[in-house]
Structures are given as C-alpha cells and as structure tokens.
Protein backbone atom coordinates (compact mmCIF):
# COMPACT_ATOMS: atom_id res chain seq x y z
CA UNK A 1 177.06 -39.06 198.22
CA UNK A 2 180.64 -40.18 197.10
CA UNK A 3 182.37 -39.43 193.53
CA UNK A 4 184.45 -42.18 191.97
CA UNK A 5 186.76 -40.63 189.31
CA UNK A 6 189.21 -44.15 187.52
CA UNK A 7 191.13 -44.45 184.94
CA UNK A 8 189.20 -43.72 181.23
CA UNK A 9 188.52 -46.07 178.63
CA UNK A 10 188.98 -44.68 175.60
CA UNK A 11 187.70 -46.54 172.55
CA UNK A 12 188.63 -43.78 169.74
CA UNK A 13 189.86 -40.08 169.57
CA UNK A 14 190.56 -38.10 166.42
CA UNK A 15 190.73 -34.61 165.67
CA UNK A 16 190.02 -33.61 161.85
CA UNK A 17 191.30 -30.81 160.61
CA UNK A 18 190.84 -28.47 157.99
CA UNK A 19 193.60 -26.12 158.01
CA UNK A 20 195.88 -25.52 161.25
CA UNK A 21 193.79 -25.89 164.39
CA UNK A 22 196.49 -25.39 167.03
CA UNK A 23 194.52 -22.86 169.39
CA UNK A 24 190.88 -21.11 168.88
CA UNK A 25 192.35 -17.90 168.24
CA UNK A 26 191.01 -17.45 164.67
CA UNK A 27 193.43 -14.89 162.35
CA UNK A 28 193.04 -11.64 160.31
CA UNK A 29 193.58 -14.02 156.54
CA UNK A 30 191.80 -12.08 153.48
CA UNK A 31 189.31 -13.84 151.46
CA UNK A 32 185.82 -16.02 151.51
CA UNK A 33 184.53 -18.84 153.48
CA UNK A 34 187.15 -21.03 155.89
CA UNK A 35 185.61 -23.50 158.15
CA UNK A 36 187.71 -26.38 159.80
CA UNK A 37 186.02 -29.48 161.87
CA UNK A 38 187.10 -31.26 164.65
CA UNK A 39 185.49 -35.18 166.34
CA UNK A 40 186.31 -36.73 169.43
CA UNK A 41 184.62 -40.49 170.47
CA UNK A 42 185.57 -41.64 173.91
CA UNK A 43 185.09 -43.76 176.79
CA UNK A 44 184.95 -42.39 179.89
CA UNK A 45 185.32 -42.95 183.81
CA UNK A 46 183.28 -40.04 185.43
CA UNK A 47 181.57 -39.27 188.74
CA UNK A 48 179.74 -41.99 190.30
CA UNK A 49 176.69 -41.34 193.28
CA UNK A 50 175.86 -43.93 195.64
CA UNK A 51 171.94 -42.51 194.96
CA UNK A 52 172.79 -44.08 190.90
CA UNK A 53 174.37 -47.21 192.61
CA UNK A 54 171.00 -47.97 194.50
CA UNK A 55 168.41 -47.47 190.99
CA UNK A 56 171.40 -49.46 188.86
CA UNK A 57 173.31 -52.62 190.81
CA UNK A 58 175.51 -52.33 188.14
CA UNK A 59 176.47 -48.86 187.16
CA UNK A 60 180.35 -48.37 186.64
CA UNK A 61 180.05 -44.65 186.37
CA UNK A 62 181.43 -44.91 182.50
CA UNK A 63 180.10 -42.34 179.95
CA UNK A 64 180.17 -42.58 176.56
CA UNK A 65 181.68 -39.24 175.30
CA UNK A 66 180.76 -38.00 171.38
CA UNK A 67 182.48 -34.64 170.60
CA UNK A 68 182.02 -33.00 167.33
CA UNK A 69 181.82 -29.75 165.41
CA UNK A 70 183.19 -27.05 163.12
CA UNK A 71 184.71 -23.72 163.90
CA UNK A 72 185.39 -20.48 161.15
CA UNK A 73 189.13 -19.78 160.14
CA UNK A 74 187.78 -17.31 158.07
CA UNK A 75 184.73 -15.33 157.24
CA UNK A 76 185.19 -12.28 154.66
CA UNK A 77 187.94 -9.77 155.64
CA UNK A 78 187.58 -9.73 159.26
CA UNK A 79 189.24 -11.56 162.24
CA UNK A 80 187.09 -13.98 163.42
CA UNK A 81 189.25 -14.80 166.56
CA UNK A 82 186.48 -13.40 169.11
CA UNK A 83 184.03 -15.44 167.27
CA UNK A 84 186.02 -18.14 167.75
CA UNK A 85 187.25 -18.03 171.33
CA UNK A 86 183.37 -17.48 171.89
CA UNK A 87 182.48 -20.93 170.15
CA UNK A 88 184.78 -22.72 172.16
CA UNK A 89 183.74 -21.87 175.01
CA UNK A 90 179.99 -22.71 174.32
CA UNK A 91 181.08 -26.18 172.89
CA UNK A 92 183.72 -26.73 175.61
CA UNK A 93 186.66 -27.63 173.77
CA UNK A 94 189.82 -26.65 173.14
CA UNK A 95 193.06 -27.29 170.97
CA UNK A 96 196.71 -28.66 172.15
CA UNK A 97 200.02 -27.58 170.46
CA UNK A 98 199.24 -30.70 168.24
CA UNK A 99 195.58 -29.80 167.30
CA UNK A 100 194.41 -32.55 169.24
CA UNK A 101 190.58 -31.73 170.88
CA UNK A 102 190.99 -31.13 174.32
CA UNK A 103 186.97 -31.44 175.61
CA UNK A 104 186.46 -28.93 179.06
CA UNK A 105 183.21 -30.90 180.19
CA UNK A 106 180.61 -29.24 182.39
CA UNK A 107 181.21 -28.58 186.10
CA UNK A 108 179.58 -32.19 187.53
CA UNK A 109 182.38 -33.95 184.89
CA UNK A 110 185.40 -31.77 184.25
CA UNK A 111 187.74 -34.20 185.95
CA UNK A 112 187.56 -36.47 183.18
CA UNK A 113 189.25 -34.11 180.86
CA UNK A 114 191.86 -35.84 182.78
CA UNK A 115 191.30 -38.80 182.88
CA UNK A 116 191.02 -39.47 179.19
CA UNK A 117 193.64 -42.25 178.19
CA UNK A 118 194.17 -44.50 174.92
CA UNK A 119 193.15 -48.24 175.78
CA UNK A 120 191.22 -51.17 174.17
CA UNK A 121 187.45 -50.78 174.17
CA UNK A 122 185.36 -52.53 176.96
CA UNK A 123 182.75 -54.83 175.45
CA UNK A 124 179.93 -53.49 178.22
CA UNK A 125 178.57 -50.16 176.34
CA UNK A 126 178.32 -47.43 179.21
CA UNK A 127 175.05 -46.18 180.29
CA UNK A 128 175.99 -42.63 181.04
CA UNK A 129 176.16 -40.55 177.64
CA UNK A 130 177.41 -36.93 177.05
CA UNK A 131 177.39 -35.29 173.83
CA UNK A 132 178.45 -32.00 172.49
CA UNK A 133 178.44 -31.07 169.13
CA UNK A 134 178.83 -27.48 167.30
CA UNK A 135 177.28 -26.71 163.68
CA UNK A 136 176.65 -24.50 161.45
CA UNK A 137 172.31 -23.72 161.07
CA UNK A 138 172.56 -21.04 158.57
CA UNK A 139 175.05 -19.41 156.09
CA UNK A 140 174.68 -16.41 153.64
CA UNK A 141 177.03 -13.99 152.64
CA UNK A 142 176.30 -11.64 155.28
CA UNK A 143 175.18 -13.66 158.29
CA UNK A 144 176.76 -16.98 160.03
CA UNK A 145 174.33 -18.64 162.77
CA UNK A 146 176.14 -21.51 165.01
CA UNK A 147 174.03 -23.88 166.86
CA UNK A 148 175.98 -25.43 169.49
CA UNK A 149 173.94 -28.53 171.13
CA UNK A 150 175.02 -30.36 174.84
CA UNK A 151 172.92 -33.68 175.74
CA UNK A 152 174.08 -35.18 179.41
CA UNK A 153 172.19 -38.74 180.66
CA UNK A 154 173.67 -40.53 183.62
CA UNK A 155 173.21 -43.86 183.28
CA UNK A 156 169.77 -44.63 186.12
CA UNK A 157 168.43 -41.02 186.12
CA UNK A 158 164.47 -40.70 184.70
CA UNK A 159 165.86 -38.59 181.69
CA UNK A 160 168.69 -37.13 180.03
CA UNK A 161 168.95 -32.44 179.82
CA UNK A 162 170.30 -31.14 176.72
CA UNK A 163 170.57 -27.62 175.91
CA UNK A 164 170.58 -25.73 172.63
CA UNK A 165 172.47 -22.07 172.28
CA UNK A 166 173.06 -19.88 169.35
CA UNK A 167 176.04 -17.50 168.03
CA UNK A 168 174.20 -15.11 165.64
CA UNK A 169 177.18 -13.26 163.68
CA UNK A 170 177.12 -10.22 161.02
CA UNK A 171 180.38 -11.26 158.97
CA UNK A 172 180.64 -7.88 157.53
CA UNK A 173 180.68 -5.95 160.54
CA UNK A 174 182.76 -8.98 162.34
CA UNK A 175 180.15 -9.33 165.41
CA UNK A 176 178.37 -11.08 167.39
CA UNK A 177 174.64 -9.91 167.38
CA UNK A 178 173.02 -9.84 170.21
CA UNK A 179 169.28 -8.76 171.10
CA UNK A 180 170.12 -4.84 171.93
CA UNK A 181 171.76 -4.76 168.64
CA UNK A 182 168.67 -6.01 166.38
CA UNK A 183 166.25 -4.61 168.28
CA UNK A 184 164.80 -0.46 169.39
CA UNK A 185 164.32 0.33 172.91
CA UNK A 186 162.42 -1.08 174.59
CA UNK A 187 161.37 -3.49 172.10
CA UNK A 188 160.82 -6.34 175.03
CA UNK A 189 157.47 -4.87 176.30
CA UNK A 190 155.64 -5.67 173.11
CA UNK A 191 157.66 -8.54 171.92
CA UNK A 192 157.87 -10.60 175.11
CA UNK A 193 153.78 -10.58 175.11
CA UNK A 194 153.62 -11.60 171.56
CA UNK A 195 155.98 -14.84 172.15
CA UNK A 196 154.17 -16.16 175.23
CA UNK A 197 150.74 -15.81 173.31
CA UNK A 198 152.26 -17.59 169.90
CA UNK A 199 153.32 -20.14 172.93
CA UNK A 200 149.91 -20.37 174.56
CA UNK A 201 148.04 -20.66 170.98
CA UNK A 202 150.50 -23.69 170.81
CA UNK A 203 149.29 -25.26 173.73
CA UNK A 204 152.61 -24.96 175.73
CA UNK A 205 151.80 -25.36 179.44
CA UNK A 206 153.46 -22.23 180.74
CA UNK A 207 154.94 -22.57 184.33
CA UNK A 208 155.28 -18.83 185.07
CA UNK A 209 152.47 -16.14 185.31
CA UNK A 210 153.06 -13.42 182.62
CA UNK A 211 153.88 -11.19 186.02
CA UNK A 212 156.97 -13.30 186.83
CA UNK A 213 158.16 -13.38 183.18
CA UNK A 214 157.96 -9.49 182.74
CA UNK A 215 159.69 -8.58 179.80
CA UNK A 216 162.48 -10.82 180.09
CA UNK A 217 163.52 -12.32 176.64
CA UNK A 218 164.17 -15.88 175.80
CA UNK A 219 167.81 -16.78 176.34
CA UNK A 220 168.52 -17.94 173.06
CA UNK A 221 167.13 -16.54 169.77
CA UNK A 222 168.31 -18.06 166.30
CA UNK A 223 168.25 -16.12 162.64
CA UNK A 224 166.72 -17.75 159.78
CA UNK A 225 166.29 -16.70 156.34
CA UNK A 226 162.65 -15.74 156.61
CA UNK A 227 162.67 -14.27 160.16
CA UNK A 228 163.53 -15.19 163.86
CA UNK A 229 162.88 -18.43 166.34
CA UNK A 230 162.74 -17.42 169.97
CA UNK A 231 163.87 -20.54 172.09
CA UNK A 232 163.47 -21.19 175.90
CA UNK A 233 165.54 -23.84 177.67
CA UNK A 234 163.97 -26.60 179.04
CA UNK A 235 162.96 -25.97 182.50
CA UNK A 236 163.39 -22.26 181.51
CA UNK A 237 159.48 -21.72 181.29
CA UNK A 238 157.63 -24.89 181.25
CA UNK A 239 157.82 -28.44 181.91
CA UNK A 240 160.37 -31.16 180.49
CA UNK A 241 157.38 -32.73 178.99
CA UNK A 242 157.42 -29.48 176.93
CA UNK A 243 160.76 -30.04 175.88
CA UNK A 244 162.14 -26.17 174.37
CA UNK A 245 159.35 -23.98 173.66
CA UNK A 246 160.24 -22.50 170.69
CA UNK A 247 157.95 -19.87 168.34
CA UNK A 248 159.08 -17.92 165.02
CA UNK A 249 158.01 -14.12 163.80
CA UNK A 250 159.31 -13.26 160.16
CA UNK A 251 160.93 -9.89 159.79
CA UNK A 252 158.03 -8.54 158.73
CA UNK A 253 155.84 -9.30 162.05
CA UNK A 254 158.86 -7.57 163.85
CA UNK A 255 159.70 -4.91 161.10
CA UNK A 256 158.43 -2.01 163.33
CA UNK A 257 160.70 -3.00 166.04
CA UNK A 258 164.17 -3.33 164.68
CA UNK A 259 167.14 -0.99 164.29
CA UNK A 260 167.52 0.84 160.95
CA UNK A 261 170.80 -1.23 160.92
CA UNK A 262 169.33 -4.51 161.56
CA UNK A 263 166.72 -3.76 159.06
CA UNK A 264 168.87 -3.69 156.54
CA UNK A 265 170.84 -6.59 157.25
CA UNK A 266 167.73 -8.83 157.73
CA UNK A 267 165.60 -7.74 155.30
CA UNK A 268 167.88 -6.27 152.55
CA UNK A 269 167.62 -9.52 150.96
CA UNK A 270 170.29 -11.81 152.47
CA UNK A 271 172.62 -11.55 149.16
C-alpha cells in the first residue's frame, strides 16, 4: 500500500466569526450567553491506497472537506476556556493569529492540514468526503450539551464511519459532567442491564454477550430536557447495519440512582 499526498484544491475557505476567535482559549468576561461560529469548505488532496485504485480506475485521492461549528465565548460568570480547549479538540480545529480555521484531521489524513492551498475549483467533484461539524443540542440556563459529529467516506470503500460525541456542561458550576459526577456508586451494575434490555426490546442485534459487556457504560451519553440518551458507537456493540444504538431513561426512571447534586440540577426544573 502506497500514500499519495499533492497539492490541495481548495474551492472555498471562510471562517465566521462572532466576536474575536484568535485561539480556543475562552476568557473569564461577565455576563449571559456568547457563542461564536466558525465554516470551512475545501478541496482536498489526501492519502491514496493502491487497494482504492484497483475498486475505482479513476480515484484521484481528492476529498471534499466541510468544516463547521460553534464554540462558547461565554456562558454565565465562569471561564469557559477548558470547555473550550475541550471542544476543539473533539471537532479538530483550531484558530491562527488571524482567526482563520485551522482543521487537525484524524490520524489516516492529518497531512492535509498542510496541504490546504487557495486555487480554482476542479470541475470533477471528489469521491472521498470528510465532514466535521460542532453544534449546540440543548441550551437552558443551567446546562449546555455540544454534539460534535465526524463522517469520513473514501471514495471506493462499501460505506462511509461517522461518529457522534457529547460535551455535557453545568454552566453554573463551570464543568464538564461526566458519568461519576451524575451518577452514585456503583450505579453501572443496575443501569448497564437496564440499557442493553431497552436495546434488546428494540430489536438491536447485540454483538457482545452481557458477560463481555459487564458494567461498562456507553461511551457517550447526551442530556435532554426530559431525561438521558445513552449512545454506543457504531461497531461499539453491534453491527453497522445497526448504525448507533441509542436508548433514553427520563430522570425519573434513573431518580434513585443519581447524586443529590445531580438531582437537583436535572430535575429542579431546568429554569
């Protein structure tokens, strides 16, 4: 197998801002709500495979590169500059002295991050496509969730991966929640059996025997107004054909398992 990194097409690039966006290092401003947004469209030259050569005469190892999202400048009183360094990095991008996006693509592409290079667009649309966009799923006065959401097809392979995370974040206490901070000890033993039978009542074809999952929680979890999604990657659990297997318990199903804290936050009535 040979890579073939050329010169990049690029057919547009723009980075909107709202506010200054000249590194994701967020600041300690006073006040409300601050978001700011940010779009890259691009053009190009990434790693070619002889294996894609031989299903595609003729691939030319061009992807077509869509880049979009918003980040917090502020969020109530506190910084949100961890919040923000941690968005970046899920999304992959980054900011120049001139607020220009700067995209930091996954391992199997990261060359092209320099390779990108202003020039008139080709009229052949690639066949490779990579997409990574960051938004905002749900907003209240005390809770922020980010969804950030990566799609990769190279142009000849059977299907394209993409892969959905989330940044849950308490804006009052200025943190990132994570499961240990929702949830009593221990909590996975009864939960973990209660998501794989939502999941098998759903008709998901579960890869894994309930021995080899153990109590070992979904990687990503999302907060809704109403209660909680529990989401497993593709691959994670079950087949691609069963794409992310997702299920949802309100805060009620799981009131006898969360923190004092948590219970508050999530089911104090969201004002």
């Amino acid at each position: 197998m040979k890579s073939i990194i050329s010169k990049s097409m690029v057919y547009g690039s723009a980075a909107i801002l709202i506010g200054a966006l000249a590194s994701c290092s967020g600041n300690d401003a006073e006040g409300d709500f601050n978001f700011s947004s940010y779009e890259m469209s691009a053009v190009a030259d990434g790693h070619d495979s002889d294996s894609l050569r031989n299903v595609l005469e003729d691939f030319d190892g061009r992807w077509d590169v869509k880049v979009s999202g918003v980040l917090p400048e502020r969020l109530g009183s506190k910084s949100v500059a961890e919040l923000r360094d941690s968005l970046c990095r899920l999304a992959n991008v980054s900011f120049d002295e001139k607020g220009k996006t700067v995209v930091e693509y996954p391992a199997e592409m990261r060359e092209l991050a320099e390779h990108l290079a202003d020039s008139i667009a080709p009229d052949r649309k690639p066949g490779s496509a990579f997409e990574n966009s960051l938004s905002v799923s749900m907003l209240t006065p005390k809770l922020v969730v980010f969804n950030s959401y990566m799609y990769s097809y190279p142009e000849g392979a059977p299907h394209g991966v993409w892969l959905n995370s989330y940044v849950n974040y308490d804006i009052q206490a200025g943190e990132i929640l994570t499961y240990s901070d929702i949830f009593t000890e221990g909590f996975s033993k009864m939960l973990v059996p209660a998501i794989l039978n939502k999941l098998e009542a759903q008709g998901v074809q579960i890869l894994m025997s309930r021995e080899e999952i153990g109590t070992r929680m979904p990687r990503q979890f999302r907060l809704m107004p109403d209660g909680m999604e529990f989401v497993y990657n593709i691959y994670e659990i079950a087949p691609y054909s069963a794409g992310e297997p997702r299920v949802k318990f309100t805060y009620g199903e799981l009131e006898s398992l969360l923190r004092p804290a948590a219970k508050a936050l999530l089911m104090g009535g969201g004002e």
